[in-house]
PDB file of N, CA and C in Angstrom:
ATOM      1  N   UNK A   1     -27.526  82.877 -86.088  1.00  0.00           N
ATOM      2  CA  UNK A   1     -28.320  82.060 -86.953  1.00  0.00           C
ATOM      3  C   UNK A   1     -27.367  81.255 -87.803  1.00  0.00           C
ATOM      4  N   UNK A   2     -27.821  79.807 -88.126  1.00  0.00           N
ATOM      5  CA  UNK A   2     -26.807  79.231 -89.329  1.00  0.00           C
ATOM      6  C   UNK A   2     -27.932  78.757 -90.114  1.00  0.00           C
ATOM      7  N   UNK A   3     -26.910  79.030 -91.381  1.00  0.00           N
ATOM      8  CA  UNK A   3     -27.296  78.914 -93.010  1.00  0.00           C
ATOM      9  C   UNK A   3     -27.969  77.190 -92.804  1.00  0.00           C
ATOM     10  N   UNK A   4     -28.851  77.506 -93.799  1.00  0.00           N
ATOM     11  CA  UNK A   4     -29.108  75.730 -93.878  1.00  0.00           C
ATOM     12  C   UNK A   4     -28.257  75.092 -94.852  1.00  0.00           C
ATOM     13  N   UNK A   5     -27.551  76.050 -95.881  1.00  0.00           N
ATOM     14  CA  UNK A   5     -26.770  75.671 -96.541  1.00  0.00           C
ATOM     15  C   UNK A   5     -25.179  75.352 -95.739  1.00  0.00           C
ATOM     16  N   UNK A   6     -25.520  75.450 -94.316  1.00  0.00           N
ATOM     17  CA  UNK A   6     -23.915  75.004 -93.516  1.00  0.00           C
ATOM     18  C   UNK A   6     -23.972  73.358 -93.550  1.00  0.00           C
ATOM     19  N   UNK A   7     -22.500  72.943 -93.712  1.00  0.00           N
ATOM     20  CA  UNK A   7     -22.216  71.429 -93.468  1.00  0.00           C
ATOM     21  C   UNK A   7     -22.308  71.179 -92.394  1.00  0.00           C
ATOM     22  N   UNK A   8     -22.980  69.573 -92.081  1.00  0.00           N
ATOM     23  CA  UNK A   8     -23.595  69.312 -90.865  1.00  0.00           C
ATOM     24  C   UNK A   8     -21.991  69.017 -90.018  1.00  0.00           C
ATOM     25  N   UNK A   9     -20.496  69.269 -90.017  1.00  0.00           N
ATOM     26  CA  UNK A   9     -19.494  69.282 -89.641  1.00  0.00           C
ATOM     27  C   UNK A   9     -19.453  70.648 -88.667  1.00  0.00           C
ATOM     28  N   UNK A  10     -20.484  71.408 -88.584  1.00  0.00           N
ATOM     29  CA  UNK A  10     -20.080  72.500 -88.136  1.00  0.00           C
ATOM     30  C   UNK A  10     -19.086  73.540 -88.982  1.00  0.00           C
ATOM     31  N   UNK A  11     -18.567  73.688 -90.031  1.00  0.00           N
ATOM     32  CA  UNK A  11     -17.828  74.464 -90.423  1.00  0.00           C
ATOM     33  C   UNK A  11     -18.819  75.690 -90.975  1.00  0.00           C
ATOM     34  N   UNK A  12     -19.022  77.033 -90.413  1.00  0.00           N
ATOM     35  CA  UNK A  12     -19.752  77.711 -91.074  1.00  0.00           C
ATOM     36  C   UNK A  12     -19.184  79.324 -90.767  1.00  0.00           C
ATOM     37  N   UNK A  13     -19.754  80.068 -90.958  1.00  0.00           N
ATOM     38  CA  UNK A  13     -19.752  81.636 -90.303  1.00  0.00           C
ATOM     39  C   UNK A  13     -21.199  81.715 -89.892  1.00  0.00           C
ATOM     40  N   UNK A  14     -21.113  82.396 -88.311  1.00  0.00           N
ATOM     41  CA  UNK A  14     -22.343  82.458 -87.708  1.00  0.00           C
ATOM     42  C   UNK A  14     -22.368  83.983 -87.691  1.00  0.00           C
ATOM     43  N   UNK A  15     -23.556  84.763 -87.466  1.00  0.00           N
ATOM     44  CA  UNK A  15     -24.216  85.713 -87.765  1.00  0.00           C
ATOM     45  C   UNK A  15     -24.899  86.385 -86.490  1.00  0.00           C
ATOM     46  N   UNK A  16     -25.362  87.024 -85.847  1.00  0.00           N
ATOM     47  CA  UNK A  16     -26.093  87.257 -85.064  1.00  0.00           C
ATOM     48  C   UNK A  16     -26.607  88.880 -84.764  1.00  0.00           C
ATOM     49  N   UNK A  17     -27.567  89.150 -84.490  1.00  0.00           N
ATOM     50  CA  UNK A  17     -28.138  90.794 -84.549  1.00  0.00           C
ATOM     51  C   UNK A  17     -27.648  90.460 -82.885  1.00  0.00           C
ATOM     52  N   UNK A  18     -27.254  91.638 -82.174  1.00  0.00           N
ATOM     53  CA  UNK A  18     -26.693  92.168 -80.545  1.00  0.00           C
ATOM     54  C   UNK A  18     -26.711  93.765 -80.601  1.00  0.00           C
ATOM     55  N   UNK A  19     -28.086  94.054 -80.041  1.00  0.00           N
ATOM     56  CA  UNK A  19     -27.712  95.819 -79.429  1.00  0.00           C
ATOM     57  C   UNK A  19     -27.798  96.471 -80.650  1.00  0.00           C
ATOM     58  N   UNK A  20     -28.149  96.425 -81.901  1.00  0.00           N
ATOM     59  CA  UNK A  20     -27.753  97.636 -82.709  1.00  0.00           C
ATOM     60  C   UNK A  20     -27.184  97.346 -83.916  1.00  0.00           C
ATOM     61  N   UNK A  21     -26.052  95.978 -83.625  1.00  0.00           N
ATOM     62  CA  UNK A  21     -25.074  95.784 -84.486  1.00  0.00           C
ATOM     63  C   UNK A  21     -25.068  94.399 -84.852  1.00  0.00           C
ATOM     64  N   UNK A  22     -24.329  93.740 -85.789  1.00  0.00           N
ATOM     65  CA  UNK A  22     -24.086  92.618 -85.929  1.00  0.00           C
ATOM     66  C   UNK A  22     -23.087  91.744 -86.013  1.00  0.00           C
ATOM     67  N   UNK A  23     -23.030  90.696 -85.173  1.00  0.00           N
ATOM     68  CA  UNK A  23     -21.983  89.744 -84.483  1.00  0.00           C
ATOM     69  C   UNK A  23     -21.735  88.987 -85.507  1.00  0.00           C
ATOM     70  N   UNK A  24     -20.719  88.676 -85.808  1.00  0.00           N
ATOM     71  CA  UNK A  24     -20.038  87.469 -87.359  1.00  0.00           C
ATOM     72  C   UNK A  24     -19.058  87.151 -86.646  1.00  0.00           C
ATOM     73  N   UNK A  25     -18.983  85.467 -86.673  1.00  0.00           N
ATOM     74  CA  UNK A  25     -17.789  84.921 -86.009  1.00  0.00           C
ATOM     75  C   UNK A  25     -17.509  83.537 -86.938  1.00  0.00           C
ATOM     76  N   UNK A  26     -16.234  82.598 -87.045  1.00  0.00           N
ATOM     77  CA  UNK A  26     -16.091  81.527 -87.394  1.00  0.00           C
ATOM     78  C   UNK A  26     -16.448  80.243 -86.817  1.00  0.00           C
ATOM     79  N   UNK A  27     -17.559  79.361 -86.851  1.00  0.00           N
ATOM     80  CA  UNK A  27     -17.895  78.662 -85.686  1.00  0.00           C
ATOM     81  C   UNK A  27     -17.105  78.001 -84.928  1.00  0.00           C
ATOM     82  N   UNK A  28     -15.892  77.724 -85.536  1.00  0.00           N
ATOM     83  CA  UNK A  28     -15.142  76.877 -85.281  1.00  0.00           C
ATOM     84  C   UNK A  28     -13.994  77.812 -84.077  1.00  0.00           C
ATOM     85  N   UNK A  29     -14.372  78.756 -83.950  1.00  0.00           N
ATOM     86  CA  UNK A  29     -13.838  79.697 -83.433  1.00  0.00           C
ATOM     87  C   UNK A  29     -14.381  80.418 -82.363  1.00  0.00           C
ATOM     88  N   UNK A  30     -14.673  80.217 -81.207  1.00  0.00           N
ATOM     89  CA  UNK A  30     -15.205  80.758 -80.224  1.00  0.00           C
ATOM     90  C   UNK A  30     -15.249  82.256 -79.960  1.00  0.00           C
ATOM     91  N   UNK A  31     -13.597  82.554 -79.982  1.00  0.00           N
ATOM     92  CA  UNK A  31     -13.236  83.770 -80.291  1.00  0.00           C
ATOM     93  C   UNK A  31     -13.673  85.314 -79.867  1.00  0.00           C
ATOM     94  N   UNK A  32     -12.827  86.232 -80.358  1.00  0.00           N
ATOM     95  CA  UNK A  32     -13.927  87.227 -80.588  1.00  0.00           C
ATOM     96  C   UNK A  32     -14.695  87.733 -81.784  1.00  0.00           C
ATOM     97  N   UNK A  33     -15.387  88.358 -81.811  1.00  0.00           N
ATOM     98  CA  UNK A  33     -16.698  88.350 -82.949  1.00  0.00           C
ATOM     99  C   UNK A  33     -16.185  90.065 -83.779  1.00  0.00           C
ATOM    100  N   UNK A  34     -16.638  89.387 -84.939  1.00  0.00           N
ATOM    101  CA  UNK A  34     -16.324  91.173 -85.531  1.00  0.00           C
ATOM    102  C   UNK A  34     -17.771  91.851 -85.488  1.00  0.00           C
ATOM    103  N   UNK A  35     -18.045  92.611 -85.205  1.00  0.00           N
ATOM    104  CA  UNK A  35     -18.981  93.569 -85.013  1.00  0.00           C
ATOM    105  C   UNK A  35     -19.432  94.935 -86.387  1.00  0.00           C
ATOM    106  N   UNK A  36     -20.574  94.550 -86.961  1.00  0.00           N
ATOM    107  CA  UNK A  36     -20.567  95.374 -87.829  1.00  0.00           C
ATOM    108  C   UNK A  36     -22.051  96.228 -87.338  1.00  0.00           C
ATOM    109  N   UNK A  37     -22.170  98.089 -87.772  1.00  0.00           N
ATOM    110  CA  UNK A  37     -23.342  98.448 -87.573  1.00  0.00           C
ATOM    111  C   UNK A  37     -24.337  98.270 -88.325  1.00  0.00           C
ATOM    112  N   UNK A  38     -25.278  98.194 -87.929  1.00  0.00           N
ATOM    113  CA  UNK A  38     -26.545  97.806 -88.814  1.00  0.00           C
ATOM    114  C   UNK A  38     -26.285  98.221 -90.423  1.00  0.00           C
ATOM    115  N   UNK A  39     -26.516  99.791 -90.616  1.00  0.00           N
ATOM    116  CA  UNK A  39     -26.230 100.376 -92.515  1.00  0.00           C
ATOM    117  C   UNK A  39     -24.879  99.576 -92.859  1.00  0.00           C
ATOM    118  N   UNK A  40     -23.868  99.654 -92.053  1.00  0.00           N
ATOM    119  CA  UNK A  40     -22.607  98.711 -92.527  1.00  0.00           C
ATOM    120  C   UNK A  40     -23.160  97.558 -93.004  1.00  0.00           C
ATOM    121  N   UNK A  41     -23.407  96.547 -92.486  1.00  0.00           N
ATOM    122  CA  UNK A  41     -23.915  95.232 -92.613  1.00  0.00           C
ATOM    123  C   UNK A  41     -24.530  95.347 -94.167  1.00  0.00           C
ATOM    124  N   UNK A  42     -26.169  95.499 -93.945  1.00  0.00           N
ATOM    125  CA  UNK A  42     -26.708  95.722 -95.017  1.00  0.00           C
ATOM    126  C   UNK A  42     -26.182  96.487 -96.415  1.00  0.00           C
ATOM    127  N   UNK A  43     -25.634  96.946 -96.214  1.00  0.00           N
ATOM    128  CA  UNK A  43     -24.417  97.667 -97.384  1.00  0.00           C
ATOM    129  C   UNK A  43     -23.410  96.543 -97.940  1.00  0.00           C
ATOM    130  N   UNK A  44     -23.109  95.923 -97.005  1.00  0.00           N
ATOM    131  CA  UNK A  44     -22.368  94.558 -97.201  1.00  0.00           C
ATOM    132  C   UNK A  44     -22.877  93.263 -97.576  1.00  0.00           C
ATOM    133  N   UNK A  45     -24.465  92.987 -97.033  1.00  0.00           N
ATOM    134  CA  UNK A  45     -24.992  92.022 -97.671  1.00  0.00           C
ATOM    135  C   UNK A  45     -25.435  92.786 -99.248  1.00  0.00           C
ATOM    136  N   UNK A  46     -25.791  93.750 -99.278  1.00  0.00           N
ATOM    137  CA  UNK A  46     -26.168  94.165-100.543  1.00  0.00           C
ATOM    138  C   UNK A  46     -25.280  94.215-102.143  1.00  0.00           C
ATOM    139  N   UNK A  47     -23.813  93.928-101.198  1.00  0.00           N
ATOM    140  CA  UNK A  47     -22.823  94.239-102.375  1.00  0.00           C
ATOM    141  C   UNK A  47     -22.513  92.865-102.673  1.00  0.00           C
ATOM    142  N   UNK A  48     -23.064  91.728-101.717  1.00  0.00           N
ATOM    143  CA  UNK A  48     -22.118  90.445-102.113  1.00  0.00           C
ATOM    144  C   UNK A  48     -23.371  89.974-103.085  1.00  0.00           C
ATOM    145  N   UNK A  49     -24.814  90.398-102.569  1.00  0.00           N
ATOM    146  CA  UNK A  49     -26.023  90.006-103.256  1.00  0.00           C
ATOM    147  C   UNK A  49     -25.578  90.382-104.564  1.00  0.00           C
ATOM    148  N   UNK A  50     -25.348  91.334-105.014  1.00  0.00           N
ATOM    149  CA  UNK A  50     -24.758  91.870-106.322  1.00  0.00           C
ATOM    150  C   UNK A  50     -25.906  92.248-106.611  1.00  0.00           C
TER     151      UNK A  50
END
């Protein structure tokens, strides 16, 4: 998924739910993806939410 708050340049971090876990990559970056588990994740959006 991308933010609507991403610049229309493509520069963003993309996001994606896969199997269980969740895919975060640099768009600009094909790459490989870091993989976080679901409670990970949400533990992580929860701490940046403050």
């Amino acid at each position: 998924m991308k933010s609507s708050r991403s610049h229309a340049n493509g520069n963003c971090v993309e996001v994606a739910a896969s199997a269980g876990t969740i895919a975060v990559r640099d768009s600009k970056d094909p790459g490989p993806r870091l993989r976080f588990a679901g409670p990970a994740w949400r533990a992580f959006v929860a701490r940046i939410k403050g």
